[in-house]
Protein backbone atom coordinates (compact mmCIF):
# COMPACT_ATOMS: atom_id res chain seq x y z
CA UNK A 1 -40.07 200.04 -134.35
CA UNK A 2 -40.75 200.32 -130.87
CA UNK A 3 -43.20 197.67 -128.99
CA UNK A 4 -46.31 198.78 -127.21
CA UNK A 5 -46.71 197.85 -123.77
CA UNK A 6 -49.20 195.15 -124.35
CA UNK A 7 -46.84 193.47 -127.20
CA UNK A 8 -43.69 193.84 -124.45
CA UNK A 9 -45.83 192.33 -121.85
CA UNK A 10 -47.18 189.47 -124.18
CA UNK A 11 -43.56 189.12 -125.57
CA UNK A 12 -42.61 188.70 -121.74
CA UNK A 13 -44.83 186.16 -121.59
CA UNK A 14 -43.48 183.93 -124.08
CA UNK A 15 -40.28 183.81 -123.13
CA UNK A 16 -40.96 182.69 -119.68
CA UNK A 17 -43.46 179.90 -120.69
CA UNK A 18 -40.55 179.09 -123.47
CA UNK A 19 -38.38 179.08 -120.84
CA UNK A 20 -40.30 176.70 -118.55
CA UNK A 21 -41.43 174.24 -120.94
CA UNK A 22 -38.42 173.70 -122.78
CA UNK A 23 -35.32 175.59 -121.12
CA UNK A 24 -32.68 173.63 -123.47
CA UNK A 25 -34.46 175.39 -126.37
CA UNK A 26 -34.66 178.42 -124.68
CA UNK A 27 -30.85 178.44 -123.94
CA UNK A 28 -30.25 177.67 -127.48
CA UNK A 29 -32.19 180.36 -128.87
CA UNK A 30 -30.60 183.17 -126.50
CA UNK A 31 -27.32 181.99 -127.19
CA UNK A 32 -27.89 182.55 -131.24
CA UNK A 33 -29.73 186.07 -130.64
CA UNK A 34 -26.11 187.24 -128.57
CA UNK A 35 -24.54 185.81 -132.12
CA UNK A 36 -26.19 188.07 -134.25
CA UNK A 37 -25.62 190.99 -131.82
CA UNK A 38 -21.79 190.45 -132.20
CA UNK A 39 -22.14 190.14 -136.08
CA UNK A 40 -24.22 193.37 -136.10
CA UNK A 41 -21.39 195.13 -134.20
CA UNK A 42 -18.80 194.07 -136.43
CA UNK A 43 -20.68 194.75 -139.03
CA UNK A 44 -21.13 198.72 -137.87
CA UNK A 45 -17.14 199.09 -136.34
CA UNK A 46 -16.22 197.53 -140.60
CA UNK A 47 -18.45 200.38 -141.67
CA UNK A 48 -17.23 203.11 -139.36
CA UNK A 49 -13.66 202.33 -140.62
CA UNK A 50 -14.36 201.91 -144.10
CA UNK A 51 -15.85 205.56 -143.84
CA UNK A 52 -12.46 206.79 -141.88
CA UNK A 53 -10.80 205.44 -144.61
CA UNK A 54 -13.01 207.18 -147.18
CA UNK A 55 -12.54 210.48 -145.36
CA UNK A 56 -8.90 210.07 -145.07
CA UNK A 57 -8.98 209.55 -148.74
CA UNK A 58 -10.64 212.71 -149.41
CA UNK A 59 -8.73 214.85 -147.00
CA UNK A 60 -5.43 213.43 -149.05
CA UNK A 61 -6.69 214.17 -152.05
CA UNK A 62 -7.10 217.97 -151.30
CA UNK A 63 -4.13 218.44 -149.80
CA UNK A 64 -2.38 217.18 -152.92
CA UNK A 65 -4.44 219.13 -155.28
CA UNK A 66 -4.25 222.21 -152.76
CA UNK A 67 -0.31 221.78 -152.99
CA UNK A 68 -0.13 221.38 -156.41
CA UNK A 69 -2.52 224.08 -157.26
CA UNK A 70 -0.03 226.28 -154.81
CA UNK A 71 3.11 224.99 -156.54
């Protein structure tokens, strides 16, 4: 769900008082949300080739049957 301009401004906000008040904290923090971001994209290229897989699987299986059935 998409922010409003208000909440992206406000969100802004925060971060840069974060940011000034405690910018160890604020490191630490950025550095775990580019963690997750990697996770989530291995997450979708495992998915993706599971899927490929699947497909592949399919496709194989009705060639053989096709083959057979022609046989």
């Amino acid at each position: 769900m998409a922010l409003s301009m208000e909440e992206q401004r406000i969100l802004a906000e925060i971060e840069t008082r974060l940011s000034e008040d405690d910018p160890r904290l604020a490191h630490r923090l950025s550095k775990a949300g580019a963690k997750v971001g990697r996770a989530r994209r291995r997450r979708r290229i495992r998915l993706v080739a599971a899927a490929a897989v699947a497909v592949l699987a399919v496709l194989t299986a009705v060639a053989a049957a096709v083959l057979t059935a022609v046989s």
